[in-house]
N, C-alpha and C. Protein backbone atom coordinates (compact mmCIF):
# COMPACT_ATOMS: atom_id res chain seq x y z
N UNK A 1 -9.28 -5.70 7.42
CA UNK A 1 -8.58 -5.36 6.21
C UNK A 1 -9.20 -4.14 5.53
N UNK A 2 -8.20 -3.49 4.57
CA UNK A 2 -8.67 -2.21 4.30
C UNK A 2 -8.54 -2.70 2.55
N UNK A 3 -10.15 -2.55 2.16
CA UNK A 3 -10.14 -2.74 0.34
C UNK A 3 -9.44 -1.46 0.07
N UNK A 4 -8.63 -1.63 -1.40
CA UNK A 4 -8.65 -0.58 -2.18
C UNK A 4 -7.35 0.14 -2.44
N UNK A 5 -6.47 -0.46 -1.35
CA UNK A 5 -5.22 0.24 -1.15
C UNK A 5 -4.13 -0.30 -2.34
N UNK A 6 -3.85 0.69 -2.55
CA UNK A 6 -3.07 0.85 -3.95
C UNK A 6 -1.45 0.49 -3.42
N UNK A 7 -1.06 -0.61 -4.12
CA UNK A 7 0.46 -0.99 -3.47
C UNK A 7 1.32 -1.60 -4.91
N UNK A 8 2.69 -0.92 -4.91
CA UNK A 8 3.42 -0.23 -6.39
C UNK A 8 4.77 -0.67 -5.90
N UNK A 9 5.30 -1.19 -6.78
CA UNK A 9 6.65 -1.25 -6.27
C UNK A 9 7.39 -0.72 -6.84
N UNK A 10 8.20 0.20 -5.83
CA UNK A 10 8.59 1.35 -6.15
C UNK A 10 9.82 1.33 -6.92
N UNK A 11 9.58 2.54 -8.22
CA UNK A 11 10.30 2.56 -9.27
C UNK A 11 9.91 1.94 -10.83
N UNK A 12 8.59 1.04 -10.42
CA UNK A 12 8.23 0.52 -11.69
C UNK A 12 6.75 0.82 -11.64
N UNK A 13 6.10 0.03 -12.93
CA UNK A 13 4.62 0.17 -12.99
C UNK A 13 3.77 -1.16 -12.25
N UNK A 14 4.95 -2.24 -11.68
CA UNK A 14 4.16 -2.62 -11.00
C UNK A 14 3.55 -3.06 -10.05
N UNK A 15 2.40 -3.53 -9.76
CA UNK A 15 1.29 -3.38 -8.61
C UNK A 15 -0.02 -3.66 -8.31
N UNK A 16 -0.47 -3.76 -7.57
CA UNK A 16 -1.46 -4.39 -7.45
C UNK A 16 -2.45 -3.58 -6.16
N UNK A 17 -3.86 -3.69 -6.03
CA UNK A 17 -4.81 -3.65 -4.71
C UNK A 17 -5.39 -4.20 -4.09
N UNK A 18 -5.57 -3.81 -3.27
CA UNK A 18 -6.22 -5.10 -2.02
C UNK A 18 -7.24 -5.70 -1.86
N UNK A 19 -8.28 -6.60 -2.24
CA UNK A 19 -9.35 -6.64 -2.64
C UNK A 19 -10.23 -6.50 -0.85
N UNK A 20 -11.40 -6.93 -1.26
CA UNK A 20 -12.68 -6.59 -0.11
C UNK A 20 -12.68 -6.73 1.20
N UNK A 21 -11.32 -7.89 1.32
CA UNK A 21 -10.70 -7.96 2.80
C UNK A 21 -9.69 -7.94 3.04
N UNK A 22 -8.92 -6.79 2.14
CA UNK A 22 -7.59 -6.11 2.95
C UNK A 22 -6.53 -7.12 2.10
N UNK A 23 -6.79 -8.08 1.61
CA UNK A 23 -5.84 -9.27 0.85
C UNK A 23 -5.19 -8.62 0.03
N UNK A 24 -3.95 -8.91 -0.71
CA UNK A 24 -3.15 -8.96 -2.01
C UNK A 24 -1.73 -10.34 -2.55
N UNK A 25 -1.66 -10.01 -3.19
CA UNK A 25 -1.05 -10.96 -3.85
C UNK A 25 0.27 -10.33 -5.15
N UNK A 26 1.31 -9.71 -4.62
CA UNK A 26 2.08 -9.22 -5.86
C UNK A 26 3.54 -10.28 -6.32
N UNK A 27 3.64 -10.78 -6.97
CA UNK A 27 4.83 -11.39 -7.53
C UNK A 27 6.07 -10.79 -7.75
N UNK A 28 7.25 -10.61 -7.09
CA UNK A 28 8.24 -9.49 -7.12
C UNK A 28 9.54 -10.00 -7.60
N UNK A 29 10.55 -10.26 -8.31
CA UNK A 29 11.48 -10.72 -8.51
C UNK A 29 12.57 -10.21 -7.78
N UNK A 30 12.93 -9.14 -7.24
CA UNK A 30 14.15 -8.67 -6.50
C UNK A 30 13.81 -8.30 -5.06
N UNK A 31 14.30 -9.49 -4.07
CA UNK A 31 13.92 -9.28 -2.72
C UNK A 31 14.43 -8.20 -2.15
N UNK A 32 15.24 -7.12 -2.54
CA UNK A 32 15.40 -6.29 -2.12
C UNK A 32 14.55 -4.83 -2.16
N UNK A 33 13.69 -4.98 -3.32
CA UNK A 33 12.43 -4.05 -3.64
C UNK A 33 11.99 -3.24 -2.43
N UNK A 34 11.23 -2.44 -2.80
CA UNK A 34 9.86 -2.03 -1.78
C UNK A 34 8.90 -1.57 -2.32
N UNK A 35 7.61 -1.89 -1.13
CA UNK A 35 6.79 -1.32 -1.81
C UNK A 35 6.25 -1.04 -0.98
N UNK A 36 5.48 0.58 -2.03
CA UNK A 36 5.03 1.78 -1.72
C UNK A 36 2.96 1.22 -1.17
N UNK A 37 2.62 1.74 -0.29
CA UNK A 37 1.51 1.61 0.16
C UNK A 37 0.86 2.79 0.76
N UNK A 38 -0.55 3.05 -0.68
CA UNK A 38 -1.11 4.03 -0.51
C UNK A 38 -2.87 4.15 -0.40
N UNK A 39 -3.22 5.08 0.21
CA UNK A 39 -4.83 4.77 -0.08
C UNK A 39 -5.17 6.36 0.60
N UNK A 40 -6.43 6.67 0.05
CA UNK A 40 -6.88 8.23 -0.11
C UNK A 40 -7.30 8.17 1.74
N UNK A 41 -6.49 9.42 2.24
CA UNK A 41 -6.62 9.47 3.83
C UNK A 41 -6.03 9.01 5.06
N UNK A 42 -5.18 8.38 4.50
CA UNK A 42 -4.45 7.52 5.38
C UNK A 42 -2.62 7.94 4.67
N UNK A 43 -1.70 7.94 5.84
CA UNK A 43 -0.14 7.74 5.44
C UNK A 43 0.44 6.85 4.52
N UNK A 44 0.85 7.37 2.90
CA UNK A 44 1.41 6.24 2.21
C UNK A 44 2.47 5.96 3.57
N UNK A 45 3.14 4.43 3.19
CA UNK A 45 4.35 3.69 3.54
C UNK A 45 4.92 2.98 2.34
N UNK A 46 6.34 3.22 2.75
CA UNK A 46 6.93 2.62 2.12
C UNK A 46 8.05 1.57 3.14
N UNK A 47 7.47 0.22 2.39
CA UNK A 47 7.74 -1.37 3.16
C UNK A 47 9.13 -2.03 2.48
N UNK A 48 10.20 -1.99 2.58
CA UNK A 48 11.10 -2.97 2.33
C UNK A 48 10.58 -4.35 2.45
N UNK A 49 11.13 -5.17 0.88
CA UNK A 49 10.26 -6.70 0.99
C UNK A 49 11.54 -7.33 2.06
N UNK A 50 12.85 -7.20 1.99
CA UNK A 50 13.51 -7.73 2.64
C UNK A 50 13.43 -9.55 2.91
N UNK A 51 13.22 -9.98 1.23
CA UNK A 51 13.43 -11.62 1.06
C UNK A 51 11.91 -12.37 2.22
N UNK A 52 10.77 -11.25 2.14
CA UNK A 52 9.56 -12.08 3.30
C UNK A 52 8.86 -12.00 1.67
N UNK A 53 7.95 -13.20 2.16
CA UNK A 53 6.89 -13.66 1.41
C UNK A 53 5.36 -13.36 1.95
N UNK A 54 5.50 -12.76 3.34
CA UNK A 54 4.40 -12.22 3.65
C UNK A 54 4.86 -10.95 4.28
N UNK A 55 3.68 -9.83 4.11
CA UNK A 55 4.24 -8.33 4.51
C UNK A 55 2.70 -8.04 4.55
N UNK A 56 2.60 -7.83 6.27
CA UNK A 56 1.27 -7.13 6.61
C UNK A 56 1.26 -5.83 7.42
N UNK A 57 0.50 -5.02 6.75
CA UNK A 57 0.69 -2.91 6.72
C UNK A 57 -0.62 -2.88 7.67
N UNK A 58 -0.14 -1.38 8.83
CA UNK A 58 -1.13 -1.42 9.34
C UNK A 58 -1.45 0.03 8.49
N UNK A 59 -2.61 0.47 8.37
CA UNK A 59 -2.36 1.85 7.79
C UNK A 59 -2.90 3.44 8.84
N UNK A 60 -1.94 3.70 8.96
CA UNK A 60 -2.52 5.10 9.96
C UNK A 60 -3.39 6.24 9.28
N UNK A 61 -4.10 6.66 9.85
CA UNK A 61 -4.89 7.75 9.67
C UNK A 61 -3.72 9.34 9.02
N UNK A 62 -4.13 10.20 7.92
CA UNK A 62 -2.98 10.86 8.23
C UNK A 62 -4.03 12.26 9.14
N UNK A 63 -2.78 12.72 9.61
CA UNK A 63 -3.32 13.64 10.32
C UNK A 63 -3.84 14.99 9.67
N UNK A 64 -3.43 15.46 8.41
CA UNK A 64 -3.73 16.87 7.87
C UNK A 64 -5.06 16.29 7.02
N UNK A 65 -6.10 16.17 7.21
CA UNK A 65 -7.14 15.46 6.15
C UNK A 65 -8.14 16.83 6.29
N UNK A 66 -9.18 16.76 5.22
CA UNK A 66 -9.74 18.00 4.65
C UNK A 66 -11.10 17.87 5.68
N UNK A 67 -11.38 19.58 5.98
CA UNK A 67 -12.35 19.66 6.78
C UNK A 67 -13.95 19.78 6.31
N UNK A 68 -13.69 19.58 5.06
CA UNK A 68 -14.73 20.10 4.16
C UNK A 68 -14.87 19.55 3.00
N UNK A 69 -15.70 18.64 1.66
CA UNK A 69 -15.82 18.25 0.64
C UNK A 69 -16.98 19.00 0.20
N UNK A 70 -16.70 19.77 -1.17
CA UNK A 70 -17.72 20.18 -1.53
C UNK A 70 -17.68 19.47 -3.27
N UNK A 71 -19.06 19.24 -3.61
CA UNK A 71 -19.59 18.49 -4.61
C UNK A 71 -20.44 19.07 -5.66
C-alpha cells in the first residue's frame, strides 16, 4: 500500500487519504460518483465508484518526473 495518496471525489470537497498501509475509508452517497486519485509522482486516476463498496488503485509511476530537486 501506498500512504498519503490524496483521493477527492470529483466535483466536491470531499475526501480523504490513505493512511500507513495504503487503506482508506470514504463515505459517498451517489454511486455513480468518481473518484479522483492522486499522489506527488505517480499518474492521478480517475475511478468510477460504479455502486462497489470496495475500489482498489494500482498507482503507476508517471513517466515525465523531474531530473533534478534543488533545495
Amino acid at each position: 500500500g501506498l500512504p498519503g495518496v490524496n483521493i477527492l471525489v470529483k466535483g466536491t470537497n470531499q475526501g480523504t487519504v490513505t493512511d500507513g498501509s495504503g487503506n482508506y475509508s470514504l463515505s459517498v452517497a451517489d454511486g455513480n460518483a468518481i473518484l479522483l486519485f492522486s499522489f506527488v509522482g505517480y499518474t492521478s486516476q480517475e475511478i468510477p465508484i460504479q455502486n462497489r463498496s470496495v475500489i482498489d488503485v494500482s498507482m503507476a509511476l508517471e513517466e515525465s518526473s523531474l531530473d533534478e530537486i534543488v533545495v
